[in-house]
C-alpha atoms as a PDB file:
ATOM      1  CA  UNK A   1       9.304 -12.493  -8.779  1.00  0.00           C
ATOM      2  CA  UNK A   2       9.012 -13.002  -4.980  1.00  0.00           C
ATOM      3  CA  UNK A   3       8.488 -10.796  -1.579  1.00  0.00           C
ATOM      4  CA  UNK A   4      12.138 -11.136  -0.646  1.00  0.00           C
ATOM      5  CA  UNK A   5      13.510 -10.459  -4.380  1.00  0.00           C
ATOM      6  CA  UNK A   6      12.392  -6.901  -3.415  1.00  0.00           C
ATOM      7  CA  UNK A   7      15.289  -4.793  -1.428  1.00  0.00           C
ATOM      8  CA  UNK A   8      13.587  -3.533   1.712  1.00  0.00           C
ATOM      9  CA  UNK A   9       9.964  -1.529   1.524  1.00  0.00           C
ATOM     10  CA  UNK A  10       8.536  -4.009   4.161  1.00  0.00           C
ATOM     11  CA  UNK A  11       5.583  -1.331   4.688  1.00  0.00           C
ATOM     12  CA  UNK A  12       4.714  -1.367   0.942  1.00  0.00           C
ATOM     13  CA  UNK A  13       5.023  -5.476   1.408  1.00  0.00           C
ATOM     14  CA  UNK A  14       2.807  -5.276   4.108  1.00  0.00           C
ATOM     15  CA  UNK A  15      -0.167  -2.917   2.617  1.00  0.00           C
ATOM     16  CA  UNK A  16       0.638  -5.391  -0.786  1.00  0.00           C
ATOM     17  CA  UNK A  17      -0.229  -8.259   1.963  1.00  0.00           C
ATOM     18  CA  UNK A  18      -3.468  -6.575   2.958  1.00  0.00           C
ATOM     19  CA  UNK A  19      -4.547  -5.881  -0.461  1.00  0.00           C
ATOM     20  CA  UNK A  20      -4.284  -9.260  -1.235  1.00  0.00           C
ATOM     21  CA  UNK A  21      -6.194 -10.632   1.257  1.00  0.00           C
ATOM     22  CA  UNK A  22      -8.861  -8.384   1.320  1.00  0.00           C
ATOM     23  CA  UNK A  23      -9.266  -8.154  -2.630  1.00  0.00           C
ATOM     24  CA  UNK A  24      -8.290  -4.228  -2.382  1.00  0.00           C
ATOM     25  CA  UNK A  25      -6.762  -2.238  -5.179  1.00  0.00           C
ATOM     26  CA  UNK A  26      -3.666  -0.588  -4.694  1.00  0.00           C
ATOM     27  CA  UNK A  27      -1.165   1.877  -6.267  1.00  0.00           C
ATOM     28  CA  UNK A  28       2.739   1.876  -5.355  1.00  0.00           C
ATOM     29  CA  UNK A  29       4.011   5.716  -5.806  1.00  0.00           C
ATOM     30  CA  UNK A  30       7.316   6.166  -6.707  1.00  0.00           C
ATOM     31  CA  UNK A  31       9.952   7.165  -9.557  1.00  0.00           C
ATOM     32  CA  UNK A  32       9.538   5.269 -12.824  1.00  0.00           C
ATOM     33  CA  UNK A  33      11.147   2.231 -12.656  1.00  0.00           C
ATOM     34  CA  UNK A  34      11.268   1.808  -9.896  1.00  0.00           C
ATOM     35  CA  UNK A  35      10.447  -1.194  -6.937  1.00  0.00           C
ATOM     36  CA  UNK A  36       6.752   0.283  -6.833  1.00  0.00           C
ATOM     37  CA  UNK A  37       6.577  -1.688 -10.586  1.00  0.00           C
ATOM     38  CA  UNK A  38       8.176  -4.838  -9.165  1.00  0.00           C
ATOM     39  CA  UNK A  39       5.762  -4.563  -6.462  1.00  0.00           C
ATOM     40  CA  UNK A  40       2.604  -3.764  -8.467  1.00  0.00           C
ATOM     41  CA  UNK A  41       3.477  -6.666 -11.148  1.00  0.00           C
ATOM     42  CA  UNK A  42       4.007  -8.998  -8.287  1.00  0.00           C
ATOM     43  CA  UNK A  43       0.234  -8.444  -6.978  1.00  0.00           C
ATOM     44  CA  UNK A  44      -0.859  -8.833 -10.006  1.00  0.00           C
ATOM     45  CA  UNK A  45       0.467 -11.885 -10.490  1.00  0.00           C
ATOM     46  CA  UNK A  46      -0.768 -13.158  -7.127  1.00  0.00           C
ATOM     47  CA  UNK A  47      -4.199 -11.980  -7.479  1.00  0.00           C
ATOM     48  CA  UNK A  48      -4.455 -13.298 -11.266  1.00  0.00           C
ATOM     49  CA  UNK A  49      -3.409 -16.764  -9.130  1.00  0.00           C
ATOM     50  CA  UNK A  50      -6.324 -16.248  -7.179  1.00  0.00           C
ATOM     51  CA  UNK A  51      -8.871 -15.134  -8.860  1.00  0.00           C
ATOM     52  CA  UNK A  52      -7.806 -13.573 -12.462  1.00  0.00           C
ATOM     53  CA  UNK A  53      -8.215 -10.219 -11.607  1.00  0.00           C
ATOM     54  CA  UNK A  54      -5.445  -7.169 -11.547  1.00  0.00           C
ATOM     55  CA  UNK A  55      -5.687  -5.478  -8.352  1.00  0.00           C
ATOM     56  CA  UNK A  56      -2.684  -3.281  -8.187  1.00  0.00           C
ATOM     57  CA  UNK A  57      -0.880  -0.432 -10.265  1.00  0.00           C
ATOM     58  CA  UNK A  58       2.639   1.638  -9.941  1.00  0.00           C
ATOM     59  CA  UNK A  59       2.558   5.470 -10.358  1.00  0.00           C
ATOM     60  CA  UNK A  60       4.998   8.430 -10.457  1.00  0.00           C
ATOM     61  CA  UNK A  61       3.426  11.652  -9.110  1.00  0.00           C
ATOM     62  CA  UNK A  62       5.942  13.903 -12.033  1.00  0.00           C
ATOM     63  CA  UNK A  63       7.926  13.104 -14.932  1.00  0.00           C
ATOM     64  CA  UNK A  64      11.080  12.633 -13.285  1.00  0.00           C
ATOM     65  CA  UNK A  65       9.515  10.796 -10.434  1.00  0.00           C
ATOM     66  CA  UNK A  66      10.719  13.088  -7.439  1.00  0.00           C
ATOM     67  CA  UNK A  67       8.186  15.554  -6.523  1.00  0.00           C
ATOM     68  CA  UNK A  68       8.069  16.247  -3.039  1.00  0.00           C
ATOM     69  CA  UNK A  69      10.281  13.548  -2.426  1.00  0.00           C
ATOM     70  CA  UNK A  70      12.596  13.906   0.660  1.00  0.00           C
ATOM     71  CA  UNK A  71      16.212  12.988  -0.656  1.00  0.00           C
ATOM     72  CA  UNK A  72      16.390  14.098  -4.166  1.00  0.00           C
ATOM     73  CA  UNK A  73      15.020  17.742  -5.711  1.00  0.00           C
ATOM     74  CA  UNK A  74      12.500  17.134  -8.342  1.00  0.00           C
ATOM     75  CA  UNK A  75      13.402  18.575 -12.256  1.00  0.00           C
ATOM     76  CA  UNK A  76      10.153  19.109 -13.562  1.00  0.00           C
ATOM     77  CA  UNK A  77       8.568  22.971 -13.130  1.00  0.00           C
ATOM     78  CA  UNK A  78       4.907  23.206 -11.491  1.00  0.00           C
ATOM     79  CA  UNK A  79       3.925  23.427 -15.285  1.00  0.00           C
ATOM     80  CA  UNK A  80       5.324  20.043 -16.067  1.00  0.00           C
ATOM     81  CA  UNK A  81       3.408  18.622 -12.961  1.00  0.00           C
ATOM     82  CA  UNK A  82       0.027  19.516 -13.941  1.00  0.00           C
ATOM     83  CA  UNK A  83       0.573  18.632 -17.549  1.00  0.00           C
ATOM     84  CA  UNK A  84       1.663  15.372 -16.098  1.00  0.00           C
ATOM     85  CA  UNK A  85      -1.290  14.537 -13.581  1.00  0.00           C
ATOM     86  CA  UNK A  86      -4.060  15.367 -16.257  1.00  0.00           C
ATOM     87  CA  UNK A  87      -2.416  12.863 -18.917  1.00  0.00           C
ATOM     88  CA  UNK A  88      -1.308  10.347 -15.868  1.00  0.00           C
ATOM     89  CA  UNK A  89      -3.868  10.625 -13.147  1.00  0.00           C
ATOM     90  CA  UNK A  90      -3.437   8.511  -9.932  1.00  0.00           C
ATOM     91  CA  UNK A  91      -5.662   5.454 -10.131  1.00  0.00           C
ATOM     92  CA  UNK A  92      -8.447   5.693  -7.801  1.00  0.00           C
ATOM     93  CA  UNK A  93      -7.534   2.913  -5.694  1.00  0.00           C
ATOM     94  CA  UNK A  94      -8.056   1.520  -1.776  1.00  0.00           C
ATOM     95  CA  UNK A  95      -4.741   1.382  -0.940  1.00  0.00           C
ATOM     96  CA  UNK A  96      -1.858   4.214  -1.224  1.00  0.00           C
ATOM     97  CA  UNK A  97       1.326   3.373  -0.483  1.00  0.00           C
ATOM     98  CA  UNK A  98       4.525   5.504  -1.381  1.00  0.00           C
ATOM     99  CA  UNK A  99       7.657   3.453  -1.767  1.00  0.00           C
ATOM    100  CA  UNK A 100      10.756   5.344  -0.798  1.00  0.00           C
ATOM    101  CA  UNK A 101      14.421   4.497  -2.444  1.00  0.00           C
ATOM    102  CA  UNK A 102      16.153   2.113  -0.080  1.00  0.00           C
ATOM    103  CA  UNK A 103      19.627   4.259   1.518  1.00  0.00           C
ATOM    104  CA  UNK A 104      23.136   3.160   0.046  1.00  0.00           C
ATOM    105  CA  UNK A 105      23.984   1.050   3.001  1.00  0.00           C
ATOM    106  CA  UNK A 106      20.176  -1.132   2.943  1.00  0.00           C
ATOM    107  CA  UNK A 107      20.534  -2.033  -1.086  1.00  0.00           C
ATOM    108  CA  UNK A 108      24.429  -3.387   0.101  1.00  0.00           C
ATOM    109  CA  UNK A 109      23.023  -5.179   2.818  1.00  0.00           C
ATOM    110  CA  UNK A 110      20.547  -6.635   0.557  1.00  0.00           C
ATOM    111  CA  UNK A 111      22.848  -7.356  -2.284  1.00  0.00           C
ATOM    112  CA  UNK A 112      25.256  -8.835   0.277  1.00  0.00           C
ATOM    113  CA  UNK A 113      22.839 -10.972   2.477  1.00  0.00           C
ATOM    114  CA  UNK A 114      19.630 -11.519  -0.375  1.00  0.00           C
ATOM    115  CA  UNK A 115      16.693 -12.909   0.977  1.00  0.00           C
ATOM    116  CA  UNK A 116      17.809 -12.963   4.797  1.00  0.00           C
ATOM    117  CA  UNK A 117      17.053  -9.494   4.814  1.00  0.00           C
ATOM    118  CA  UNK A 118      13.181  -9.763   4.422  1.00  0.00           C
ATOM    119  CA  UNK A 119      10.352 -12.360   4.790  1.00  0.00           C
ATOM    120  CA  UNK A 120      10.438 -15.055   3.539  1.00  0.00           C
ATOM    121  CA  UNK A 121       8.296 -14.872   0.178  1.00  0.00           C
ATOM    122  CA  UNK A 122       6.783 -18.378   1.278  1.00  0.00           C
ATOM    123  CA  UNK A 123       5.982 -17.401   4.873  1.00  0.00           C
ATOM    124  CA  UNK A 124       4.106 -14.148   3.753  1.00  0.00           C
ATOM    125  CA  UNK A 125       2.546 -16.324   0.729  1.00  0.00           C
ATOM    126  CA  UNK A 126       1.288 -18.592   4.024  1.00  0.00           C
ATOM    127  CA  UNK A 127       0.105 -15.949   5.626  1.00  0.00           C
ATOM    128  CA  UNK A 128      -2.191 -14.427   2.867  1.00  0.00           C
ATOM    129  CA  UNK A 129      -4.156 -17.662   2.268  1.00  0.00           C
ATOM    130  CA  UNK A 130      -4.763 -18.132   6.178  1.00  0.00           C
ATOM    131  CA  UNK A 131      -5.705 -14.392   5.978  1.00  0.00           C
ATOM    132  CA  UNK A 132      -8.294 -14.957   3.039  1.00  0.00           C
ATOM    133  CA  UNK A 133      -9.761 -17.973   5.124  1.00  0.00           C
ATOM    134  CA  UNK A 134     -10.661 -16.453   8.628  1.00  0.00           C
ATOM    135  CA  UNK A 135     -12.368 -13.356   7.294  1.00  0.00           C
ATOM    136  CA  UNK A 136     -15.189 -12.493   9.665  1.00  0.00           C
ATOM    137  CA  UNK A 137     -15.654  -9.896  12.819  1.00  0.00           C
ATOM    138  CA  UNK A 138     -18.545  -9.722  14.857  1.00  0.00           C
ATOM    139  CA  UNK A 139     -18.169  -5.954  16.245  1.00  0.00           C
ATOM    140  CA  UNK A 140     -16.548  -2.876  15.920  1.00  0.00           C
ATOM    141  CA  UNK A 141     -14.994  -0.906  18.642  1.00  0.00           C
ATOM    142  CA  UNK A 142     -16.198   2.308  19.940  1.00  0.00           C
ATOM    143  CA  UNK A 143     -12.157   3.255  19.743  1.00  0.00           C
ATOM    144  CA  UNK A 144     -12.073   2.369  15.964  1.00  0.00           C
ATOM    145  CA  UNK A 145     -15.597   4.555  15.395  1.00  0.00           C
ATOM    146  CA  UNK A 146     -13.580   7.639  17.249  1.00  0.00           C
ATOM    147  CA  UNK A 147      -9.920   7.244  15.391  1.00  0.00           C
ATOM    148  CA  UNK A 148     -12.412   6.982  11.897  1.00  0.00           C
ATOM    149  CA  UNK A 149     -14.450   9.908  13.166  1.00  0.00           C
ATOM    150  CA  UNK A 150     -11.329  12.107  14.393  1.00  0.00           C
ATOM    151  CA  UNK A 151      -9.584  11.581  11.105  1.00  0.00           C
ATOM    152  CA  UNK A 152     -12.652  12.137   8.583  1.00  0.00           C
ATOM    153  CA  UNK A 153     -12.840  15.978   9.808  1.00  0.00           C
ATOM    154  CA  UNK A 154      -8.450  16.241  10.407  1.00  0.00           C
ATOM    155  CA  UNK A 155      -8.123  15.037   6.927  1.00  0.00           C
ATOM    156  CA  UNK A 156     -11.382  16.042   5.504  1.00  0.00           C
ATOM    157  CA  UNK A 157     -12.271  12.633   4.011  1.00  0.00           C
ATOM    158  CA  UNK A 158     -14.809  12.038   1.771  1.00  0.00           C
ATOM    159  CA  UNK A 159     -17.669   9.663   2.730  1.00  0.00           C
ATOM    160  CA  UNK A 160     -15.971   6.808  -0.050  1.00  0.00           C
ATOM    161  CA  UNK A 161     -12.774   7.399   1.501  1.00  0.00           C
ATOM    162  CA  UNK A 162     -13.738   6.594   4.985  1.00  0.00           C
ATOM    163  CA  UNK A 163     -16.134   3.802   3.317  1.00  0.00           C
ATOM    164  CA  UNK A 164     -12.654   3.096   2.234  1.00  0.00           C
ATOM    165  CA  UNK A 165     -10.708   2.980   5.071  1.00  0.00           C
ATOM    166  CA  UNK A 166     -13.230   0.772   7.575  1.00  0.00           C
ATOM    167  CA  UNK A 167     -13.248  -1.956   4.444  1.00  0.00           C
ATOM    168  CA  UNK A 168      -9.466  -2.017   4.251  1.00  0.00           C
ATOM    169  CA  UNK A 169      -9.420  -1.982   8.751  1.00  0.00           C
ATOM    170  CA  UNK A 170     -11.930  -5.057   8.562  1.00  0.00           C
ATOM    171  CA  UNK A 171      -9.012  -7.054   6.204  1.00  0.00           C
ATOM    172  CA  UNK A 172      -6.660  -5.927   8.637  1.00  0.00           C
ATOM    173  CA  UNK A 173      -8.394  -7.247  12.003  1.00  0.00           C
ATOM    174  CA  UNK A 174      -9.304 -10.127  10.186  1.00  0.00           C
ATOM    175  CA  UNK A 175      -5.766 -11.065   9.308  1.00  0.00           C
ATOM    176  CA  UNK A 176      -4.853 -10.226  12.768  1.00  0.00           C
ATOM    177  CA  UNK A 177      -7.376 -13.195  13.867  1.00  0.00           C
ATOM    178  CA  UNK A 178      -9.513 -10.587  16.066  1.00  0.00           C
ATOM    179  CA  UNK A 179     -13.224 -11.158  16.339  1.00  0.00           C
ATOM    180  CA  UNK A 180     -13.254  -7.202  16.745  1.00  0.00           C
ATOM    181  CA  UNK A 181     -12.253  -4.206  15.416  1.00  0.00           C
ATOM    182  CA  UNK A 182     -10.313  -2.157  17.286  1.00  0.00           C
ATOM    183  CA  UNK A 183      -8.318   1.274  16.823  1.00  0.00           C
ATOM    184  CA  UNK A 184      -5.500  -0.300  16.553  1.00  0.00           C
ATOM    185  CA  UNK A 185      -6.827  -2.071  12.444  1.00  0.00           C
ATOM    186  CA  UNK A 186      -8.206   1.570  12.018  1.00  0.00           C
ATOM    187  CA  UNK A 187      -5.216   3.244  12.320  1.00  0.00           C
ATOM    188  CA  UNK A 188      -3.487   1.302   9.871  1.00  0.00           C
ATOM    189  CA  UNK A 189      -5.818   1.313   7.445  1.00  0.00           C
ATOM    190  CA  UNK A 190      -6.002   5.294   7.591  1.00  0.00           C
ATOM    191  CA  UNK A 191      -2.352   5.380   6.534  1.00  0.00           C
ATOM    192  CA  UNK A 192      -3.425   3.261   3.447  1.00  0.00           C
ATOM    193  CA  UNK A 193      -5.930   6.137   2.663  1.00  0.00           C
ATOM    194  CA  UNK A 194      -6.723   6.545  -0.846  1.00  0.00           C
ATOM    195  CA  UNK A 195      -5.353  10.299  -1.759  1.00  0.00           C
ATOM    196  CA  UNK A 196      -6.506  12.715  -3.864  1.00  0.00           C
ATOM    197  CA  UNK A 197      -3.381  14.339  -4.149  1.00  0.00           C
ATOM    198  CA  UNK A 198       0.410  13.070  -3.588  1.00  0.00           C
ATOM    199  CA  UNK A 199       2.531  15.318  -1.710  1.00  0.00           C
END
């Protein structure tokens, strides 16, 4: 299993990318069997390459896999949900990512054209080891303190998650090659935010 063998989700690819490098656990939400599986068993593999640990897991937030979701009505009643999330809890991870079906015409394209659709598994395989190498920042920026601040009370994180989120923003500077931290590494990482809750 490689990157590109994976039809589109280059933002779940990317987070996957970050959790690599920075040692971060992750969990890939989506419907049961679906690419968040390919993508969890992937890290996995990569990390157990690296240093034999697990660091990533796939999750469906109902039975049938499509609550909340935007294209397809879920099946299961409220009942089913919350019979569900006490015998399948989301792992408490770093990283969230939700991994959304690919449309009709991106799976052709990707059936048709393979590989040449994404990154090349080799280039972003090149990219995590230079990532895992160059893993030091002298400062923070006041911006990235403010974005952190401004989001702990919009989103009411907890103290862990925003521990969280500035672990998973120093990762992302550092793969970035900045000696800083800026807003810009903040902001991504606060998308990543571990959830309590999906939907």
């Amino acid at each position: 299993m490689q990157f590109d063998d994976i039809c589109r989700q280059e933002h779940a690819k990317r987070a996957a990318e970050v959790a690599l490098v920075g040692n971060h656990t992750i969990v890939f939400v989506s419907p049961p069997s679906g690419q968040a599986q390919a993508l969890a068993n992937l890290v996995n593999e990569l990390s157990r390459k690296n240093d034999g640990t697990g660091l990533a897991w796939a999750w469906s937030p109902c039975p049938c896999g499509y609550y909340r979701d935007p294209a397809r009505e879920c099946t299961c009643s409220i009942r089913q949900v919350s019979a569900y999330r006490v015998a399948y809890p989301c792992p408490a991870t770093n990283i969230h990512i939700e991994c959304v079906r690919p449309s009709g015409d991106q799976i052709i394209g990707w059936l048709r054209h393979g590989p040449k659709v994404s990154e090349p598994h080799e280039v972003v395989i090149a990219r995590i080891q230079k990532g895992r190498e160059g893993r030091s920042l002298a400062a923070i920026d006041e911006g990235a303190w403010t974005l952190l601040r401004a989001a702990a009370d919009a989103l009411r994180l907890e103290p862990e998650q925003a521990k969280t989120c500035l672990a998973v923003a120093r990762t992302i500077a550092a793969m970035a090659g900045d000696s800083v931290l800026r807003a810009v590494h903040m902001a991504e990482a606060i998308q990543y935010r571990p959830r309590m809750e999906v939907g």
